[in-house]
C-alpha atoms as a PDB file:
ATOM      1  CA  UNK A   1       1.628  22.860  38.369  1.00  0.00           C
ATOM      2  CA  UNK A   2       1.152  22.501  34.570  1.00  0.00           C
ATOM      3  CA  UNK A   3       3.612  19.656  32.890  1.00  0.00           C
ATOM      4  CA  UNK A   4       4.931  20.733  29.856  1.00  0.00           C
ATOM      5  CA  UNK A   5       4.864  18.081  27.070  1.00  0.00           C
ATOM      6  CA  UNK A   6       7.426  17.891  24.339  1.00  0.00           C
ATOM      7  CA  UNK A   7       6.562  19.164  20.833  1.00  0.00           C
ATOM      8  CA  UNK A   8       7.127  15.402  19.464  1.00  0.00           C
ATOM      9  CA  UNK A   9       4.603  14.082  22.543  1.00  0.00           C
ATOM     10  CA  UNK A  10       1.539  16.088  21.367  1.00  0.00           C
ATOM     11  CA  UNK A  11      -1.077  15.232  18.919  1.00  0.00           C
ATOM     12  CA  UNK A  12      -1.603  16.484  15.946  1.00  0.00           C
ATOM     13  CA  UNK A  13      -5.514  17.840  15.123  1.00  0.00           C
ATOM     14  CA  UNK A  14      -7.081  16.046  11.912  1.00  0.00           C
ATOM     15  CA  UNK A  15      -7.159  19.823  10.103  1.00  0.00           C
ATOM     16  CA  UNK A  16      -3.139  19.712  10.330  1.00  0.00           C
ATOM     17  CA  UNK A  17      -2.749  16.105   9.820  1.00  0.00           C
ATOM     18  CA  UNK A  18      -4.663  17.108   6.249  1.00  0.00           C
ATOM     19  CA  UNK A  19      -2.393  19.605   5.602  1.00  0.00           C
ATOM     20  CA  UNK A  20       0.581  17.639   5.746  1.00  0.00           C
ATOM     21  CA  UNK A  21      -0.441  14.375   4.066  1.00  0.00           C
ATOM     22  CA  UNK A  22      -1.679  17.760   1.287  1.00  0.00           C
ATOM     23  CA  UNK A  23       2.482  18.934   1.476  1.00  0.00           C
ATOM     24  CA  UNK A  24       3.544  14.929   0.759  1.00  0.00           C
ATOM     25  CA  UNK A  25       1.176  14.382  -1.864  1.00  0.00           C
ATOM     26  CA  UNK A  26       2.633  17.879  -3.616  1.00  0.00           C
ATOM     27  CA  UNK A  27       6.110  16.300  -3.062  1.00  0.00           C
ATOM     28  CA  UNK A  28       5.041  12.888  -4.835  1.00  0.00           C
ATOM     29  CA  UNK A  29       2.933  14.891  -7.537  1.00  0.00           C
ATOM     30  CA  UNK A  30       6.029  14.441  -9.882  1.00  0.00           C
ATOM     31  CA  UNK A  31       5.766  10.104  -9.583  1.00  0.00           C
ATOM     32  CA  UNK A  32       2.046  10.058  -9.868  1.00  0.00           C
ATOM     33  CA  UNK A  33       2.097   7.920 -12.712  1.00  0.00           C
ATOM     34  CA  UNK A  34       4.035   5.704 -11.537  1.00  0.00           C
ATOM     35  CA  UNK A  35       2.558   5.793  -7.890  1.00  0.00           C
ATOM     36  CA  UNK A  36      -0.788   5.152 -10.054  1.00  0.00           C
ATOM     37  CA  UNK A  37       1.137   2.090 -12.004  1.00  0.00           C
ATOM     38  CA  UNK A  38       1.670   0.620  -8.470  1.00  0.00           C
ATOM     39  CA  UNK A  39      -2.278   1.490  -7.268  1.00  0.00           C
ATOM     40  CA  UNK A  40      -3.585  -0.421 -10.299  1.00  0.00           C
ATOM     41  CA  UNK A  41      -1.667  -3.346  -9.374  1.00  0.00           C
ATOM     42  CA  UNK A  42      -2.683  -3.598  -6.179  1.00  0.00           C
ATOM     43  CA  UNK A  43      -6.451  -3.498  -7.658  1.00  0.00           C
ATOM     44  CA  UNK A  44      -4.943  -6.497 -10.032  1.00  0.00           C
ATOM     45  CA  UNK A  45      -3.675  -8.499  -7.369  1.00  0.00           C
ATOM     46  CA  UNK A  46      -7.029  -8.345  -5.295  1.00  0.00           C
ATOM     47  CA  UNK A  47      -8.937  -9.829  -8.590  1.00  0.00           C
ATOM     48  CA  UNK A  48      -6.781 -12.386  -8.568  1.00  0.00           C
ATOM     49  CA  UNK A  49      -6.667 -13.390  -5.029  1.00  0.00           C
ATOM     50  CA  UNK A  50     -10.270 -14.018  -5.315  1.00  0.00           C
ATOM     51  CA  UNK A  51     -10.115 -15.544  -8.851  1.00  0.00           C
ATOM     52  CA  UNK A  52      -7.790 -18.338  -7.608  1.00  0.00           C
ATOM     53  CA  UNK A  53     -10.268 -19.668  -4.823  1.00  0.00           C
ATOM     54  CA  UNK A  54     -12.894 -19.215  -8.108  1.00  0.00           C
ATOM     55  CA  UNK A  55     -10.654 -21.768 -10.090  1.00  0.00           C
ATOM     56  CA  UNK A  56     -10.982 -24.528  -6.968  1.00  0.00           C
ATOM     57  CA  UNK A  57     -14.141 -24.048  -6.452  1.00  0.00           C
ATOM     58  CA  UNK A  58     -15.698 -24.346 -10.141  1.00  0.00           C
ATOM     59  CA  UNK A  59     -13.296 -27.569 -10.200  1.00  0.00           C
ATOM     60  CA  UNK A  60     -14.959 -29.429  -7.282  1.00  0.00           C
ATOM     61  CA  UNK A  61     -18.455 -28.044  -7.669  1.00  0.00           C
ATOM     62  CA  UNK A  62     -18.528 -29.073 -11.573  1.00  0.00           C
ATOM     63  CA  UNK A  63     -15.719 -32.394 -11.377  1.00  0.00           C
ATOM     64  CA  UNK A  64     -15.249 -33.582  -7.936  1.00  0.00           C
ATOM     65  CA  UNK A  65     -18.690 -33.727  -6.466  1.00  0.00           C
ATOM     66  CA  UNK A  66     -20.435 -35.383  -9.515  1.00  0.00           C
ATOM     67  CA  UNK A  67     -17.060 -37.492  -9.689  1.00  0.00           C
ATOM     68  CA  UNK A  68     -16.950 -37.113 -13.419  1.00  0.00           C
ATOM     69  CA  UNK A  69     -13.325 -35.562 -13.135  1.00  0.00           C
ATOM     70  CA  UNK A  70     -10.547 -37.325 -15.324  1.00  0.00           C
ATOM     71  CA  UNK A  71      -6.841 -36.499 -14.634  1.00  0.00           C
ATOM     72  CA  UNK A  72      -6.565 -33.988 -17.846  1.00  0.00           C
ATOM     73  CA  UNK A  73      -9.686 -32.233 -16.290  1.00  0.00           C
ATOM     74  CA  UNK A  74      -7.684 -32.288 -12.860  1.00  0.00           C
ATOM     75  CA  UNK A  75      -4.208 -31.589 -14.838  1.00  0.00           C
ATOM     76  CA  UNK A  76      -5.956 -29.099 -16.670  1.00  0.00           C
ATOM     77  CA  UNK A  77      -7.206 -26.945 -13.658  1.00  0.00           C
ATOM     78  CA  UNK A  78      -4.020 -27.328 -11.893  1.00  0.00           C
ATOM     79  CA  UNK A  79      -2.232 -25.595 -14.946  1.00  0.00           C
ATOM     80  CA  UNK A  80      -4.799 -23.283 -14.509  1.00  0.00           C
ATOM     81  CA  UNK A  81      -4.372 -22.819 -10.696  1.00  0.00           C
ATOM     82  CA  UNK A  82      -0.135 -22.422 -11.263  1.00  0.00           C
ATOM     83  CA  UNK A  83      -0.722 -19.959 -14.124  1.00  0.00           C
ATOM     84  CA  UNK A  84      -2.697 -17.633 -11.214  1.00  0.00           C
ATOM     85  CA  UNK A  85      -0.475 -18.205  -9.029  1.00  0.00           C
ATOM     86  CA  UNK A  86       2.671 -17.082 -11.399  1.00  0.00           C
ATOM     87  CA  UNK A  87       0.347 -14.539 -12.743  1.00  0.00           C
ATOM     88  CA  UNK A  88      -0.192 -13.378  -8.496  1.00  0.00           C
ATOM     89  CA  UNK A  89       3.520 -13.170  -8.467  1.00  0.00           C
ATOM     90  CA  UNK A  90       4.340 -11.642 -10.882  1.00  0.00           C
ATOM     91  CA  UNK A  91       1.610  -8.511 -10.345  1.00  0.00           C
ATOM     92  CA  UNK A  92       2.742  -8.447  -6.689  1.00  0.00           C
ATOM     93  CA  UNK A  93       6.427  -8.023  -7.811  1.00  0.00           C
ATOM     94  CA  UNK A  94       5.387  -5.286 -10.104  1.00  0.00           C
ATOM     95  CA  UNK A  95       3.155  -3.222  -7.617  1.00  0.00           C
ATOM     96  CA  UNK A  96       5.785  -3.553  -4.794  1.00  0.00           C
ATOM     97  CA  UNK A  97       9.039  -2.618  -7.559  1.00  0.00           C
ATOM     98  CA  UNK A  98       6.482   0.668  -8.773  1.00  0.00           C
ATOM     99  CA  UNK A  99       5.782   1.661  -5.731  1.00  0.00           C
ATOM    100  CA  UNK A 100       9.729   1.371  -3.903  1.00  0.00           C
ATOM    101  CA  UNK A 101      10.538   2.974  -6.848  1.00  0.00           C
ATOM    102  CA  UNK A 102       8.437   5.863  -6.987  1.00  0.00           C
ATOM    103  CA  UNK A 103       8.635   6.078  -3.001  1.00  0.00           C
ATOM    104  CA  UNK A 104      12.392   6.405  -3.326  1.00  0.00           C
ATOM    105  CA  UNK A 105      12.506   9.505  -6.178  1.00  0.00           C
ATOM    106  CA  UNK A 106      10.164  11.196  -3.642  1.00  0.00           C
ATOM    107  CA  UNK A 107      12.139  10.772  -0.954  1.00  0.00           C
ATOM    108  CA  UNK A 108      14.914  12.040  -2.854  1.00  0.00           C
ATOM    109  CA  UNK A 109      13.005  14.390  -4.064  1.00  0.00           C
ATOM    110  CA  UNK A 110      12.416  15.847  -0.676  1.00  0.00           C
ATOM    111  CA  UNK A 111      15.933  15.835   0.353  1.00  0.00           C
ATOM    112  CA  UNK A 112      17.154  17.203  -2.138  1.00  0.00           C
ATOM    113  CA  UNK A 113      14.583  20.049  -1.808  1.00  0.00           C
ATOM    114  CA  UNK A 114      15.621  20.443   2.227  1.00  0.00           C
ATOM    115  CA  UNK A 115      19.307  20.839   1.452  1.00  0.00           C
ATOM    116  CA  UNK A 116      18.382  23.517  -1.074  1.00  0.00           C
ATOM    117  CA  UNK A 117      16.323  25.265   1.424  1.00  0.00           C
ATOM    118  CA  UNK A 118      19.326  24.616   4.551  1.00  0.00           C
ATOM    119  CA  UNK A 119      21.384  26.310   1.969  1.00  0.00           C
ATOM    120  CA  UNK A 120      19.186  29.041   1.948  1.00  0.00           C
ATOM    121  CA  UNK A 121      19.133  30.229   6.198  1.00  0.00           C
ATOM    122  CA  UNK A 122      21.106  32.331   7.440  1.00  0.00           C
ATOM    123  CA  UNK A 123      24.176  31.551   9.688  1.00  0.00           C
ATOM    124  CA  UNK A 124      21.849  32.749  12.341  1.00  0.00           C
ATOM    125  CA  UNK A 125      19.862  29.850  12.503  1.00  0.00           C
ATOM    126  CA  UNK A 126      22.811  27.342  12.244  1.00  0.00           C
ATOM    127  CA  UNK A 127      24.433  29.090  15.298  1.00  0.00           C
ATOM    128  CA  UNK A 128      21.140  29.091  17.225  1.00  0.00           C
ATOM    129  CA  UNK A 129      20.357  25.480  16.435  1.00  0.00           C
ATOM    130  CA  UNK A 130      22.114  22.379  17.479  1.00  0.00           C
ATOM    131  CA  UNK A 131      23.890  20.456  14.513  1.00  0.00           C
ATOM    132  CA  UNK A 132      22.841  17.567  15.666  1.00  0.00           C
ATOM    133  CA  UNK A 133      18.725  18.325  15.730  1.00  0.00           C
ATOM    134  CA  UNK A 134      19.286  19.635  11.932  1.00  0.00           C
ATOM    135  CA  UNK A 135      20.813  16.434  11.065  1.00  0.00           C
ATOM    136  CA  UNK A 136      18.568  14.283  12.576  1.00  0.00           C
ATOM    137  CA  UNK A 137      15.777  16.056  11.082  1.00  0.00           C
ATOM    138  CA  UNK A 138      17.117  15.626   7.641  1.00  0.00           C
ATOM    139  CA  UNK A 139      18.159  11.563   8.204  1.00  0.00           C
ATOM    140  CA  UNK A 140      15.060  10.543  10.555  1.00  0.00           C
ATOM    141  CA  UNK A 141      12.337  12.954   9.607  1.00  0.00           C
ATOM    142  CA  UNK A 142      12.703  12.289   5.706  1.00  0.00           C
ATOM    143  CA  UNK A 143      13.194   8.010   6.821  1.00  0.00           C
ATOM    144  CA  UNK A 144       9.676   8.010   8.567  1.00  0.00           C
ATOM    145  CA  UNK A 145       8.557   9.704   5.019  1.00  0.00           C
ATOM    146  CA  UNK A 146      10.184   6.875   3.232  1.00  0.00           C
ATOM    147  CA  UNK A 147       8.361   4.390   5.603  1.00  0.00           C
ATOM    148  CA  UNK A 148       4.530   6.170   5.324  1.00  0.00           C
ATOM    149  CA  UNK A 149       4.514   5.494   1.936  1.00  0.00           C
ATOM    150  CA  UNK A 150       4.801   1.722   2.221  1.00  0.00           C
ATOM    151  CA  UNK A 151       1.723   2.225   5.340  1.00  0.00           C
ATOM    152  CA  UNK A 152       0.281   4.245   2.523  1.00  0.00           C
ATOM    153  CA  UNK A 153       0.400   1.048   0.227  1.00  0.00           C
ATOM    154  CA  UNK A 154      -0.321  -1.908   2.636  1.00  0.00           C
ATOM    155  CA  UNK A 155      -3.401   0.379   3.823  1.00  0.00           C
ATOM    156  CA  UNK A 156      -4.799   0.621  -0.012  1.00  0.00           C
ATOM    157  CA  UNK A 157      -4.291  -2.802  -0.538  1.00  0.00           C
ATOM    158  CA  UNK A 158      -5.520  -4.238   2.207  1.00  0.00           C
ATOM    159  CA  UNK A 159      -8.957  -2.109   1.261  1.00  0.00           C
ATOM    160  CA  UNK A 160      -8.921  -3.526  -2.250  1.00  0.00           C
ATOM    161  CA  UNK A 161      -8.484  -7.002  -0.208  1.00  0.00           C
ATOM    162  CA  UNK A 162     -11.443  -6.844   1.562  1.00  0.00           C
ATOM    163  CA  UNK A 163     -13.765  -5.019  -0.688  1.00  0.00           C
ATOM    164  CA  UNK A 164     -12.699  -7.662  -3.339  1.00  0.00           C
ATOM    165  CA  UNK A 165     -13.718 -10.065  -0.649  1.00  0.00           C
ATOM    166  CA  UNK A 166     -16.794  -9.064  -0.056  1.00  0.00           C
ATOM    167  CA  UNK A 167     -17.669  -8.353  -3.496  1.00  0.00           C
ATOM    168  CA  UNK A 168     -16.691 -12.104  -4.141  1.00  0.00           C
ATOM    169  CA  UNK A 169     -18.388 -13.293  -1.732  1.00  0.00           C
ATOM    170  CA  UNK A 170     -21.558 -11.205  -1.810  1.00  0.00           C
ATOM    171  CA  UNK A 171     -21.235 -12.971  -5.383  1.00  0.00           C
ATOM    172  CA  UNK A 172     -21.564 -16.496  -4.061  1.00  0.00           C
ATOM    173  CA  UNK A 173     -24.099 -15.791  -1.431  1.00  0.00           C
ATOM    174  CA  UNK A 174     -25.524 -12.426  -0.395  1.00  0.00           C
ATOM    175  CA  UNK A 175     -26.858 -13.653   3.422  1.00  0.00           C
ATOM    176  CA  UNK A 176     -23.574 -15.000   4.152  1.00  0.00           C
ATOM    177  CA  UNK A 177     -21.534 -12.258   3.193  1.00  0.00           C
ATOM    178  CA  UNK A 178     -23.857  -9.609   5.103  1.00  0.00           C
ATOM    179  CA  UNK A 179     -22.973 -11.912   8.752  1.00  0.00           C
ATOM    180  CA  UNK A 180     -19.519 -11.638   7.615  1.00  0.00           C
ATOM    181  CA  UNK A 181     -19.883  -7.690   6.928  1.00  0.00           C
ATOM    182  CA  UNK A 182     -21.684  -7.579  10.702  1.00  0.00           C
ATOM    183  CA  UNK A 183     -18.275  -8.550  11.717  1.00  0.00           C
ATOM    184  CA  UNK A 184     -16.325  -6.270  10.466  1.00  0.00           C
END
């Protein structure tokens, strides 16, 4: 006896699954500046995440271990430390405010484009079709939309995370970073 599986339970092949993220990116083509805005903050904000430790460790490799650090050098790289941090801030405010924004006139954008098509069937299909699977495709359908962009963004920066990372540390030293890289 063969089980049948809902339409929502099955998996969708890779070939498909590229032809829809294909369909989104059309839908987004109209924000792609600012979508790219948002990507070239993220690649900002992973500079600076490994510029900061840079800051510390120039400070107790040049100051603290020859203990010829005076309290203007100390005050000095602690300006210098709060300026990347504020700087950090600032470039993660502006990524995350490009890329709600530009994730929001897409989704919008898509709406608006299903109503326009709804408005376009027949009476057939509304008559043959519950009300209540039409709505919920509409809400739910174009709110999981909403939510793969921010995946979309925590995925690409987490990538520019670690390959700043390891480009940092194969920077410092080369052995250490390949044992790291066996890791991952």
């Amino acid at each position: 006896m063969e089980k049948r599986q809902s339409e929502w339970a099955k998996s969708i092949p890779l070939k498909e699954q590229t032809v829809i993220i294909k369909r989104l990116l059309h839908y987004a083509k109209p924000f792609k500046q600012t979508f790219m805005a948002a990507i070239v903050f993220a690649f900002l904000l992973s500079i600076v995440n490994i510029l900061l430790p840079r800051v510390l460790q120039s400070l107790i490799d040049h100051y603290l271990m020859p203990q010829t650090a005076t309290t203007q050098i100390i005050l000095y790289f602690a300006l210098l430390y709060l300026l990347g941090t504020v700087l950090k801030a600032v470039i993660w405010f502006c990524q995350w405010f490009l890329y709600s924004m530009a994730s929001l006139k897409t989704y919008q954008y898509i709406r608006v484009k299903l109503f326009e098509k709804l408005h376009t069937l027949g009476m057939r299909y509304f008559d043959q079709t519950p009300a209540g699977s039409i709505v919920s495709r509409v809400t739910n359908d174009t709110e999981t939309l909403f939510e793969f962009w921010y995946v979309f963004l925590s995925v690409l920066t987490g990538i520019f995370a670690v390959l700043s990372s390891f480009t940092a540390m194969f920077q410092i030293n080369a052995k250490i970073a390949l044992l790291n890289l066996l890791f991952l």
